[in-house]
Protein backbone atom coordinates (compact mmCIF):
# COMPACT_ATOMS: atom_id res chain seq x y z
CA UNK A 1 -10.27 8.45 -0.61
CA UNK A 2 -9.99 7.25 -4.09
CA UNK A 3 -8.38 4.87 -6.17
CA UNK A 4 -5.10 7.47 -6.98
CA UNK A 5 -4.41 7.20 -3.18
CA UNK A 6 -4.09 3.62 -3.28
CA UNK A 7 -1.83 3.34 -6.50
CA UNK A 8 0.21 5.89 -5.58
CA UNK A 9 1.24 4.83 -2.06
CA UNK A 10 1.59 1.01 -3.32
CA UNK A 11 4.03 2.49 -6.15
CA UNK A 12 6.14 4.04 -3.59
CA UNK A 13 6.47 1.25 -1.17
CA UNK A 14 7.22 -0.95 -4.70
CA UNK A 15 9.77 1.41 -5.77
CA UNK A 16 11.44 1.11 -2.12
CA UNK A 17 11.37 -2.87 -2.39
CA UNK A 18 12.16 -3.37 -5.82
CA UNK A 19 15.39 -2.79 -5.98
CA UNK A 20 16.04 -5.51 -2.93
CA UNK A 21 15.23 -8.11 -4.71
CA UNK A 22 18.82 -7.52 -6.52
CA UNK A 23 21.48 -9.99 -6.52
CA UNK A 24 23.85 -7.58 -5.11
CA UNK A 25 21.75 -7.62 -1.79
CA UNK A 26 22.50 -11.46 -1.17
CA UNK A 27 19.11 -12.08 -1.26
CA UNK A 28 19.49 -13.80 -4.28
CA UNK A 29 17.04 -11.96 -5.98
CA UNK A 30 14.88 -12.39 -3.00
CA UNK A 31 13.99 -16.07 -4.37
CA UNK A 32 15.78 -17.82 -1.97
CA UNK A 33 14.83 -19.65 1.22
CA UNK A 34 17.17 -17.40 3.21
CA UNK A 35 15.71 -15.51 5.91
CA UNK A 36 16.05 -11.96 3.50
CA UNK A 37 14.27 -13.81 0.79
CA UNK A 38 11.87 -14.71 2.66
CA UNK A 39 11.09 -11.14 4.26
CA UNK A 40 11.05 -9.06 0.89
CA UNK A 41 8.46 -11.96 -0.34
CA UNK A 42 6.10 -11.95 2.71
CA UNK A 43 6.88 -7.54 2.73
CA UNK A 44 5.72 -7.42 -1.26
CA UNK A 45 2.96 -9.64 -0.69
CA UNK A 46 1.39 -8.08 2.57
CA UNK A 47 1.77 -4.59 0.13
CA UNK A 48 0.02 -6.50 -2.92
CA UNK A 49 -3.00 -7.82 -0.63
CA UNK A 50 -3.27 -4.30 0.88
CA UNK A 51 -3.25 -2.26 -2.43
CA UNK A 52 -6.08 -4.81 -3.99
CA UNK A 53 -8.64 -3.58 -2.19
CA UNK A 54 -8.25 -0.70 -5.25
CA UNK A 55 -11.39 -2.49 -7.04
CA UNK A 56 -13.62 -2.46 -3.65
CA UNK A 57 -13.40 1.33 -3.83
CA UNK A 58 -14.54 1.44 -7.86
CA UNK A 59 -17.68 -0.83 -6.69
CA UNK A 60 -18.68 1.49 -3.78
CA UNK A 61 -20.70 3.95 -5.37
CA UNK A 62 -23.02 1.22 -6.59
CA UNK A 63 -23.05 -1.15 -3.54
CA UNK A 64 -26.00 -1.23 -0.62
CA UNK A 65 -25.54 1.06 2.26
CA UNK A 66 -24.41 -1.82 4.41
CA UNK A 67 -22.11 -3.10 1.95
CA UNK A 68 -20.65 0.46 1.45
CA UNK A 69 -19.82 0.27 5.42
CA UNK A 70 -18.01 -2.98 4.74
CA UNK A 71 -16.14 -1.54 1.93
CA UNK A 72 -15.12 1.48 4.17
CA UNK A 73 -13.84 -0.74 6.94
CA UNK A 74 -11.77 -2.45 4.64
CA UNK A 75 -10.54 0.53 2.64
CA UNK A 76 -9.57 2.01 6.18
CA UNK A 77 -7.58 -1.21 6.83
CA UNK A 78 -5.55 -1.71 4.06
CA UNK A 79 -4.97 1.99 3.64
CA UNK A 80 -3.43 1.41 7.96
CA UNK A 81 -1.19 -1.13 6.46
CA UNK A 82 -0.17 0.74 3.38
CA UNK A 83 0.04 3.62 5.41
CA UNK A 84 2.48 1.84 8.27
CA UNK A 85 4.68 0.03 5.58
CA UNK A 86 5.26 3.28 4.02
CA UNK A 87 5.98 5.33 7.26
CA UNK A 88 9.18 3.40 7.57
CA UNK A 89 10.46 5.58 4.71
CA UNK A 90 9.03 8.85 6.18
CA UNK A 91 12.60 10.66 5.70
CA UNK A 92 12.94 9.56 2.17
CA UNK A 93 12.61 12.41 -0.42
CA UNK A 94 9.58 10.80 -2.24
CA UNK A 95 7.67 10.47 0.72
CA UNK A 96 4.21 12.44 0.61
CA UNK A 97 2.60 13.91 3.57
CA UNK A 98 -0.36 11.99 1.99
CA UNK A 99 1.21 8.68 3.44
CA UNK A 100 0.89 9.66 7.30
CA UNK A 101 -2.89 10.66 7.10
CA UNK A 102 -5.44 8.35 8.06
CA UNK A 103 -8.01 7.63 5.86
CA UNK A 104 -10.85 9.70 6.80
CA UNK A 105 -8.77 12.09 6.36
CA UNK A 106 -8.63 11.59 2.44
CA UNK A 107 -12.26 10.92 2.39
CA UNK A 108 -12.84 13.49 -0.49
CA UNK A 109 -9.40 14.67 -1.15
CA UNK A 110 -8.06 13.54 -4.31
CA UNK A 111 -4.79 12.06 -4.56
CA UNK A 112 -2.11 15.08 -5.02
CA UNK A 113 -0.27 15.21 -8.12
């Protein structure tokens, strides 16, 4: 798995959100204190936490084995978040088989295209 994976799942589920935080959804621009607001806030932040973990995986390569293991674990769980935020898009037409794999499964597979 590699950093590509990461950016390019987080720009997909941003690209879904984005456009909620639009007046014409009566979220108010998602700024609000109604219960919408309050949703696409907590939905965007959850995918901002996840997709951070983007600098763990540069600092791998150098880190002690049993750092590296703690860097996996966490790579694996944000990637299951990513991954299950994303998922509720499966039949939209810029969804990537990438998105439903786990991540072992990307362990050195770089990010398609």
């Amino acid at each position: 798995m590699d950093v590509q994976h990461f950016t390019r799942i987080a720009a997909f589920i941003e690209a879904r959100l984005t456009p909620l935080f639009a007046a014409e959804t009566g979220s108010e621009n998602g700024f609000a204190m109604d219960d919408t607001s309050r949703a696409l806030r907590a939905l965007r932040n959850a995918v901002l936490e996840a997709s951070a973990v983007k600098g763990l995986i540069e600092k791998r390569a150098e880190a002690e084995p049993a750092v590296r293991r703690v860097i996996d674990q966490s790579v694996e769980h944000h990637w299951d978040v990513l991954r299950g935020i994303a998922r509720q898009w499966e039949d939209h037409p810029d969804f990537v088989r990438e998105f439903k794999r786990h991540a072992w499964e990307l362990d050195g597979v770089p990010a398609a295209g």
